[in-house]
C-alpha atoms as a PDB file:
ATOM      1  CA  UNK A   1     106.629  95.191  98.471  1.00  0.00           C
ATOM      2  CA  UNK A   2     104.373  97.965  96.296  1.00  0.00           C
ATOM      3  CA  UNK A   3     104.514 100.892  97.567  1.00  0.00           C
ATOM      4  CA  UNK A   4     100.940 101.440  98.011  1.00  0.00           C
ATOM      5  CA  UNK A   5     101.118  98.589 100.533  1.00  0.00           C
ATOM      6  CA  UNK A   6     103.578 100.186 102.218  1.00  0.00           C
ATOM      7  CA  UNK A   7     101.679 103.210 102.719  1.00  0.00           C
ATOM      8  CA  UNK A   8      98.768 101.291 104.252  1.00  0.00           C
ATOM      9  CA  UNK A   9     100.587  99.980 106.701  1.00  0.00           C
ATOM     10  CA  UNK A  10     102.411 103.332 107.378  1.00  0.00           C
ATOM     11  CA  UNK A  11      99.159 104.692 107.855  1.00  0.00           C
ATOM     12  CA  UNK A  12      97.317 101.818 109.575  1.00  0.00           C
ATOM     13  CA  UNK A  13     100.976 102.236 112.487  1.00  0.00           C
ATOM     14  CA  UNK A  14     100.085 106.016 113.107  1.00  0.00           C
ATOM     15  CA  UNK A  15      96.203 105.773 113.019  1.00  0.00           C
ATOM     16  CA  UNK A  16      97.060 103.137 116.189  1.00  0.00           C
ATOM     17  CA  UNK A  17      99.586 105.226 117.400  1.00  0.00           C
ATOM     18  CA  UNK A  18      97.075 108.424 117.816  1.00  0.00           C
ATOM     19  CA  UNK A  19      94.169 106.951 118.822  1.00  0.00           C
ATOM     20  CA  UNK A  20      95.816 104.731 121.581  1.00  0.00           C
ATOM     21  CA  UNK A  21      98.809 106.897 122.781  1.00  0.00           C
ATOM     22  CA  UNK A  22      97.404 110.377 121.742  1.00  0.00           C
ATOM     23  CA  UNK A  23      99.281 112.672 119.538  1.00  0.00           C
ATOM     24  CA  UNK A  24     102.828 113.015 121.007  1.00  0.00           C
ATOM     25  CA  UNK A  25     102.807 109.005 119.895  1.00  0.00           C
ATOM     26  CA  UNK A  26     101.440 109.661 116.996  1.00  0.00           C
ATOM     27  CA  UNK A  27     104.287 112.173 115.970  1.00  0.00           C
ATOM     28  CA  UNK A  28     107.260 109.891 117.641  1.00  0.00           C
ATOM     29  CA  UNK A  29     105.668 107.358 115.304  1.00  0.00           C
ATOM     30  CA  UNK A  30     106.293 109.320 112.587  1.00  0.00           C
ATOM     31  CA  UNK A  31     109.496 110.738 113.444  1.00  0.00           C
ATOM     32  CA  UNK A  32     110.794 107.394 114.171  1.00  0.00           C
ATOM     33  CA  UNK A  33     109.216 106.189 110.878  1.00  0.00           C
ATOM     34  CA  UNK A  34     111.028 109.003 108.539  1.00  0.00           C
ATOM     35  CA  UNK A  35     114.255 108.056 110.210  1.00  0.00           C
ATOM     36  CA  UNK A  36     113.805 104.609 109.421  1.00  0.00           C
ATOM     37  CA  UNK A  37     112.914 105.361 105.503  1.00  0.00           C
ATOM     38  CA  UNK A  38     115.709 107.752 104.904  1.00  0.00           C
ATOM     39  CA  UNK A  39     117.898 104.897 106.805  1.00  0.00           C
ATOM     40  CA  UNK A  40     116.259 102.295 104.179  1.00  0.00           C
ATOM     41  CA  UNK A  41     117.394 104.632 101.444  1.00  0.00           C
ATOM     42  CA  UNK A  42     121.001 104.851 102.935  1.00  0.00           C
ATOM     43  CA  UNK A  43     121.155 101.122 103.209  1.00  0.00           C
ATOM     44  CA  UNK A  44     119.799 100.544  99.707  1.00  0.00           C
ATOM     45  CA  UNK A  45     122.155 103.196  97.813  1.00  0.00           C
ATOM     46  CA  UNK A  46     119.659 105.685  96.899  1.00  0.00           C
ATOM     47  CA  UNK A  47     120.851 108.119  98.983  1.00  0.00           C
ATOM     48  CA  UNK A  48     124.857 108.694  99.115  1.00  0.00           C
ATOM     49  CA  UNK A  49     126.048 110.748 102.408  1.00  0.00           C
ATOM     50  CA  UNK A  50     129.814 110.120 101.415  1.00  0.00           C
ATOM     51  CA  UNK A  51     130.430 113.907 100.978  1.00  0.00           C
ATOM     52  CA  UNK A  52     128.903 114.408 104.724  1.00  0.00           C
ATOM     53  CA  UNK A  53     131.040 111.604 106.128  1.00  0.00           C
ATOM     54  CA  UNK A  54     134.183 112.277 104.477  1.00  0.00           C
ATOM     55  CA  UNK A  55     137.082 112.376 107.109  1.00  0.00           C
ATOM     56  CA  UNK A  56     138.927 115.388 106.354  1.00  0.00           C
ATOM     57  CA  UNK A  57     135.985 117.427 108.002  1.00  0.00           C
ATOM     58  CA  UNK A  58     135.770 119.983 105.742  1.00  0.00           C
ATOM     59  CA  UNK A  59     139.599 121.376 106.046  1.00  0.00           C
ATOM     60  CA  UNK A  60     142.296 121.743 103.963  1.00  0.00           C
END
């Protein structure tokens, strides 16, 4: 999907989202929606949280 398609529809979700539920829906909307891209991005490699995840913790 281009991404300018996927920006319309972004925008198309949260212009629904604030003019039927007001602005606290429009901002879970697009809380929601960021968690879901950087998700995306986890799912599809892009993004690598190994380091984070690791399961020493930090210690030595």
């Amino acid at each position: 999907m281009r991404p300018s398609l996927v920006g319309l529809m972004v925008g198309l979700v949260l212009g629904l989202a604030g003019a039927f539920g007001g602005f606290d829906a429009f901002l879970l909307v697009a809380v929601l929606g960021a968690v879901g891209f950087l998700v995306g991005q986890v799912v599809e490699g892009r993004i690598d949280l190994s380091s984070y995840l690791s399961g020493s913790g930090g210690r030595r």
